[in-house]
Protein backbone atom coordinates (compact mmCIF):
# COMPACT_ATOMS: atom_id res chain seq x y z
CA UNK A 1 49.48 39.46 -38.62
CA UNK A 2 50.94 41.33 -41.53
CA UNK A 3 50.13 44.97 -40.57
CA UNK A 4 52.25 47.45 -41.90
CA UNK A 5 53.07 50.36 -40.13
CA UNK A 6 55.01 53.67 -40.83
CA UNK A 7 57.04 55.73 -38.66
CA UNK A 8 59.61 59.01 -39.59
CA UNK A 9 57.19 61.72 -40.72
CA UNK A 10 57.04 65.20 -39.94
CA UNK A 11 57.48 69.14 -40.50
CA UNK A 12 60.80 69.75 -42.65
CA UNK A 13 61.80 73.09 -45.00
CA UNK A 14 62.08 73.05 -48.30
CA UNK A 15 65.52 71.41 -49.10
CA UNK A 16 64.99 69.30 -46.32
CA UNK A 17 65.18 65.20 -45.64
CA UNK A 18 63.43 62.98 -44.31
CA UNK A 19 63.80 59.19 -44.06
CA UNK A 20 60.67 57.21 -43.75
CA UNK A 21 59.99 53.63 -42.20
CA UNK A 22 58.18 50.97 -42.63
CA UNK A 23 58.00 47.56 -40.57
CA UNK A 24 55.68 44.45 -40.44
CA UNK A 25 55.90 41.40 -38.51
CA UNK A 26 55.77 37.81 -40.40
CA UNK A 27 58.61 35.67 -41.56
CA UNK A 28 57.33 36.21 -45.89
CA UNK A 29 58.50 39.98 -45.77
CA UNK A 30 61.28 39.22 -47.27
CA UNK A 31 58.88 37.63 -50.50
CA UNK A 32 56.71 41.21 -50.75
CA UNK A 33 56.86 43.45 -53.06
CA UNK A 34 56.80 47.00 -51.53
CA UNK A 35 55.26 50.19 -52.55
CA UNK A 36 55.36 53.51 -51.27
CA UNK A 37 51.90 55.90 -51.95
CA UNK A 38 51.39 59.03 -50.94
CA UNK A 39 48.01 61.05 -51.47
CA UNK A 40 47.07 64.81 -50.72
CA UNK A 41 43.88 66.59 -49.90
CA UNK A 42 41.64 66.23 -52.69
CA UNK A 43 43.83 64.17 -54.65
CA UNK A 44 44.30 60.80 -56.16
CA UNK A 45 46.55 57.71 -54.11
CA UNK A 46 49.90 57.90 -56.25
CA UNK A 47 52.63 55.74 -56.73
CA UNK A 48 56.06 57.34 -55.01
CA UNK A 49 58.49 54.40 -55.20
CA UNK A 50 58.55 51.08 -55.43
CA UNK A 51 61.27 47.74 -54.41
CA UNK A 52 60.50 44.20 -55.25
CA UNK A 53 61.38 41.34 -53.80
CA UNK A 54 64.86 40.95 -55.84
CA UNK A 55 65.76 44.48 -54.69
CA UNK A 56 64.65 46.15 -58.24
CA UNK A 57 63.24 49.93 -57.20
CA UNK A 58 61.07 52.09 -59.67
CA UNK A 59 60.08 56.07 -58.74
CA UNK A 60 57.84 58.19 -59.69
CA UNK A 61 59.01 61.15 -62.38
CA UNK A 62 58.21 63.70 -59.49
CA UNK A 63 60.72 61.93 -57.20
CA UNK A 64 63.45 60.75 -59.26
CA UNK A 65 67.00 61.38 -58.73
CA UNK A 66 64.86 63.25 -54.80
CA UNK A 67 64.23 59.76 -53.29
CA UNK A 68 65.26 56.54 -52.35
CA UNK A 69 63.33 53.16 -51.50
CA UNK A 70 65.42 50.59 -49.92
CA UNK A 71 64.90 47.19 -47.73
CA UNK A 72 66.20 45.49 -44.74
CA UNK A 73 64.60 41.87 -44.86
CA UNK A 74 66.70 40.97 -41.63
CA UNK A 75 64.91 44.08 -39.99
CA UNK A 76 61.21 43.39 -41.79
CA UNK A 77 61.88 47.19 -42.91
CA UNK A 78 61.67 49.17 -45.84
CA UNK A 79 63.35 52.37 -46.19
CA UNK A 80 61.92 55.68 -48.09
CA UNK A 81 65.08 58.70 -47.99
CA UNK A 82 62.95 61.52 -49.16
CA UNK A 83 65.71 64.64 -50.09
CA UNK A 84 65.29 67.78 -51.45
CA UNK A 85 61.80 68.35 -50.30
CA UNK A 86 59.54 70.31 -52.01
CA UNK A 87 56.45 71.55 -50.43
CA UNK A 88 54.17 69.65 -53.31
CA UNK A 89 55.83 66.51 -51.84
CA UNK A 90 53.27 67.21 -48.68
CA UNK A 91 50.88 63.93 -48.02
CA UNK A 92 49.59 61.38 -46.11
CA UNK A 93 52.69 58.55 -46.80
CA UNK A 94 51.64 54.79 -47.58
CA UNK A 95 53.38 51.56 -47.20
CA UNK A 96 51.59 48.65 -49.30
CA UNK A 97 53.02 45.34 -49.07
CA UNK A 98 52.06 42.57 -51.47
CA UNK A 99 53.00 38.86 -50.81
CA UNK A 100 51.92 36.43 -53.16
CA UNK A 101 47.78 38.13 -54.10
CA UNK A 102 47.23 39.88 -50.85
CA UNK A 103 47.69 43.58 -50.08
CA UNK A 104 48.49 45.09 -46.64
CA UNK A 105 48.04 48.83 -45.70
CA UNK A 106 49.67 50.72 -43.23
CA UNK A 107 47.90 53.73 -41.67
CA UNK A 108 49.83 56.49 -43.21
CA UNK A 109 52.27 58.99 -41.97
CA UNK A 110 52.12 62.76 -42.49
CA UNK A 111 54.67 64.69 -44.26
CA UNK A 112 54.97 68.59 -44.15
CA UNK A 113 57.04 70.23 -46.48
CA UNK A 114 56.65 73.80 -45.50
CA UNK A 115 59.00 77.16 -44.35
């Protein structure tokens, strides 16, 4: 059982943070290659932030120099510090984990940026 799931959402202002988490059981997290999504009413899945299994992190252009992706392998967590919120930054948050060619999904977390 690999099943991702996501805690730390919420209602914040603009200018806010929030850190998001991510945990799943199984002794390969520290082999997956995690991705943060995050996808808005009527809009396409995107890619927010990325870490791979050497620790190597790629953002989004939207988020860059905003957010930061980090891991805990001893923990089986990942790590999303979201600052400087902006209210586009409002979504359903993702955590995808992919070890070796399978993908797992988490259910998603909800993110308000809003005064």
């Amino acid at each position: 059982q690999v099943q991702p799931v996501e805690s730390g959402g919420g209602l914040v202002q603009p200018g806010g943070s929030l850190r998001l988490s991510c945990t799943a059981s199984g002794s390969t997290f520290s082999a997956a290659r995690i991705t943060w999504y995050r996808q808005a009413p009527g809009k396409q899945r995107d890619m927010v932030a990325q870490i791979t299994s050497g620790g190597t992190t790629t953002y989004a252009d939207s988020v860059k120099g905003r957010f930061a992706i980090s891991r805990d392998n001893a923990q089986n967590t990942v790590y999303l510090q979201m600052n400087s919120l902006k209210p586009e930054d409002t979504a359903v948050y993702y955590c995808n984990l992919q070890i070796f060619i399978r993908n797992y999904w988490g259910q998603g977390t909800q993110v308000t940026v809003s005064s």
